[in-house]
N, C-alpha and C. Protein backbone atom coordinates (compact mmCIF):
# COMPACT_ATOMS: atom_id res chain seq x y z
N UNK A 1 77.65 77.41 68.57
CA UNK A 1 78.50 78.58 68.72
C UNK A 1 78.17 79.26 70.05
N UNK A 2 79.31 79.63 70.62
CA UNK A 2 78.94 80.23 71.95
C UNK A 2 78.07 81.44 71.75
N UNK A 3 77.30 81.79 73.10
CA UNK A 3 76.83 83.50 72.80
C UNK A 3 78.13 84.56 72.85
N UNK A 4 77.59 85.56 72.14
CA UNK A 4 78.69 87.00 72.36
C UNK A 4 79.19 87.00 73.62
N UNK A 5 80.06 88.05 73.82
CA UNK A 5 79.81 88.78 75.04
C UNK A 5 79.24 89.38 75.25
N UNK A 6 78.46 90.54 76.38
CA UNK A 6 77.83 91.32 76.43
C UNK A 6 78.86 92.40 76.96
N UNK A 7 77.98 93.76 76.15
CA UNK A 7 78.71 94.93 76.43
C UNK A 7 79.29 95.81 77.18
N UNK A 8 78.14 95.25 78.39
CA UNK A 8 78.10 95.61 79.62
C UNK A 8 79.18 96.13 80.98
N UNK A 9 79.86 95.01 80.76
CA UNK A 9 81.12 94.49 81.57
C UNK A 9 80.92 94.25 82.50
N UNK A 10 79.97 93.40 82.41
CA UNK A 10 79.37 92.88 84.44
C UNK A 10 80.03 90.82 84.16
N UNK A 11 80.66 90.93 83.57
CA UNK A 11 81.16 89.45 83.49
C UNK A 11 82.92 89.42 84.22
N UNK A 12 83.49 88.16 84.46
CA UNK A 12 84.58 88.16 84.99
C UNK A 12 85.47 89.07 84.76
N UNK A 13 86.36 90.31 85.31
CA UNK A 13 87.64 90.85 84.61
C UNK A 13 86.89 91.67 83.71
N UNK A 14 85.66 92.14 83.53
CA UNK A 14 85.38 93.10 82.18
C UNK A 14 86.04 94.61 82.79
N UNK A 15 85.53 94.43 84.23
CA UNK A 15 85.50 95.68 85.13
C UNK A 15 87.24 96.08 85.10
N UNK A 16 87.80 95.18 84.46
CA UNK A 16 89.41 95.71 85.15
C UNK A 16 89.86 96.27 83.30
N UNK A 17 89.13 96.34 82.39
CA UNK A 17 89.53 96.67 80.96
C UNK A 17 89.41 98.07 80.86
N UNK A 18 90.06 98.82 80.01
CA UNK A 18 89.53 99.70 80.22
C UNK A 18 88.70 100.39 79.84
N UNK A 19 87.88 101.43 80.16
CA UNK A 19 86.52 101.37 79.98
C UNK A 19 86.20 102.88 78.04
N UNK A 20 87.56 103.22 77.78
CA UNK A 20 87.76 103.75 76.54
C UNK A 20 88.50 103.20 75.59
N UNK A 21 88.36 103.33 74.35
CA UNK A 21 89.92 102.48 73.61
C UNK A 21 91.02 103.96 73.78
N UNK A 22 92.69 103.55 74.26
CA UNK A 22 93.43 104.24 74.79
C UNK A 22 93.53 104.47 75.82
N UNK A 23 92.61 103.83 76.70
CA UNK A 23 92.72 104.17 78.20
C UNK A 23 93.38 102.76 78.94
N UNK A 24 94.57 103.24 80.02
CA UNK A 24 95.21 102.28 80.47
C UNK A 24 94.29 101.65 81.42
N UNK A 25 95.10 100.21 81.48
CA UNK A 25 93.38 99.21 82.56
C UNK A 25 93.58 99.79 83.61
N UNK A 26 92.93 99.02 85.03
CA UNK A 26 92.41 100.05 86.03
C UNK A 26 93.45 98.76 86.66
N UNK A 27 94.19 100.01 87.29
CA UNK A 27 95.39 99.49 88.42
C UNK A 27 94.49 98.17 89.36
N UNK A 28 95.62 97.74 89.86
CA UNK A 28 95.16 96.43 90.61
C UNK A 28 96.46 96.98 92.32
N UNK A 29 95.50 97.92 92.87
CA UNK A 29 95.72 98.70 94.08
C UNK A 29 94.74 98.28 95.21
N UNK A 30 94.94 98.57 96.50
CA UNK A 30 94.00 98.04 97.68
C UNK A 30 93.48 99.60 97.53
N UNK A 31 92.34 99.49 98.08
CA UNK A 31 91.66 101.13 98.29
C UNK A 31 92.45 102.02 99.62
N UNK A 32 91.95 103.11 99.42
CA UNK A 32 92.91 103.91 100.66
C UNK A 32 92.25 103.56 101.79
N UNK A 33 93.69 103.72 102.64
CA UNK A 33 93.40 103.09 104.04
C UNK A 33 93.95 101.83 104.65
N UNK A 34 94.05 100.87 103.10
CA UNK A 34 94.05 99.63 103.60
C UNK A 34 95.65 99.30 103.47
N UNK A 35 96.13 100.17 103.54
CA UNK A 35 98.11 100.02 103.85
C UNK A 35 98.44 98.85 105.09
N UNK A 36 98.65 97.86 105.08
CA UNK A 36 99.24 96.77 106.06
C UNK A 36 97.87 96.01 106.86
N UNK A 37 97.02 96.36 105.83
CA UNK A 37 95.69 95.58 105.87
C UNK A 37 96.27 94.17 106.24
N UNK A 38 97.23 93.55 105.38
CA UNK A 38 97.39 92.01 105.47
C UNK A 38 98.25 91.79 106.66
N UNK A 39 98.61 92.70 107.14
CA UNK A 39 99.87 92.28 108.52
C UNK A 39 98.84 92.30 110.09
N UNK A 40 97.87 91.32 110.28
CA UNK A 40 97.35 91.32 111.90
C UNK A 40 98.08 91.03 112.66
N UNK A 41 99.20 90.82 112.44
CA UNK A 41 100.53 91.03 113.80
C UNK A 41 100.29 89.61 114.39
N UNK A 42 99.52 88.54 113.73
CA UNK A 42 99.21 87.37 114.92
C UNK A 42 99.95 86.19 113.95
N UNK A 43 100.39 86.80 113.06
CA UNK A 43 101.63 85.75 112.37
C UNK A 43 102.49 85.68 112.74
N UNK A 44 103.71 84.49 112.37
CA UNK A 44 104.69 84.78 112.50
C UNK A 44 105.97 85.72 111.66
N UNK A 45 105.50 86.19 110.27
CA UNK A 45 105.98 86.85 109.52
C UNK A 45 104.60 87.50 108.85
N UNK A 46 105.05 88.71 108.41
CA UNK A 46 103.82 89.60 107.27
C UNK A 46 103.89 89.09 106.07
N UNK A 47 102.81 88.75 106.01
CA UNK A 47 102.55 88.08 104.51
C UNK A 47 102.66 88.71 103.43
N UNK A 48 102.41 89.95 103.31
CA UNK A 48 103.01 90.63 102.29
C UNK A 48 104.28 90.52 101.98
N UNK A 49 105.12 90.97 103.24
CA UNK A 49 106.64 90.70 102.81
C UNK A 49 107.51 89.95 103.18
N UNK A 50 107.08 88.91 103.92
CA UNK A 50 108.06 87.77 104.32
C UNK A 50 108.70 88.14 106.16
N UNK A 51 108.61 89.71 106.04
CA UNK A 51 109.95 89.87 107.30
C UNK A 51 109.29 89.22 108.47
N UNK A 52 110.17 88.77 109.71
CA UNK A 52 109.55 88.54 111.23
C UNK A 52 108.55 89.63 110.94
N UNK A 53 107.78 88.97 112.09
CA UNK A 53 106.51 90.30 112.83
C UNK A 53 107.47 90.54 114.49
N UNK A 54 107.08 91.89 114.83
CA UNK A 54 108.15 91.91 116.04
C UNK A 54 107.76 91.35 117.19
């Protein structure tokens, strides 16, 4: 039989549950700041959204 889990939530995805019963999970957001983090302009389109880069 496998072991439990542990209570902890230091295992894969525990961290994204939420951490009360009734509490909604924890958004899956970039931290502030990081708005067009993924666009280094050295593509040929932004990967986020497909458009040309200019």
């Amino acid at each position: 039989m496998p072991d439990p889990r542990p209570d902890d939530r230091q295992i894969e995805n525990e961290d994204l549950k939420p951490d009360r019963p009734g509490r909604p999970p924890r958004p899956a957001t970039e931290p502030d700041g990081a708005k067009g983090s993924s666009n280094s302009g050295q593509t040929a389109a932004d990967p986020a959204t497909g458009r040309p880069n200019p």
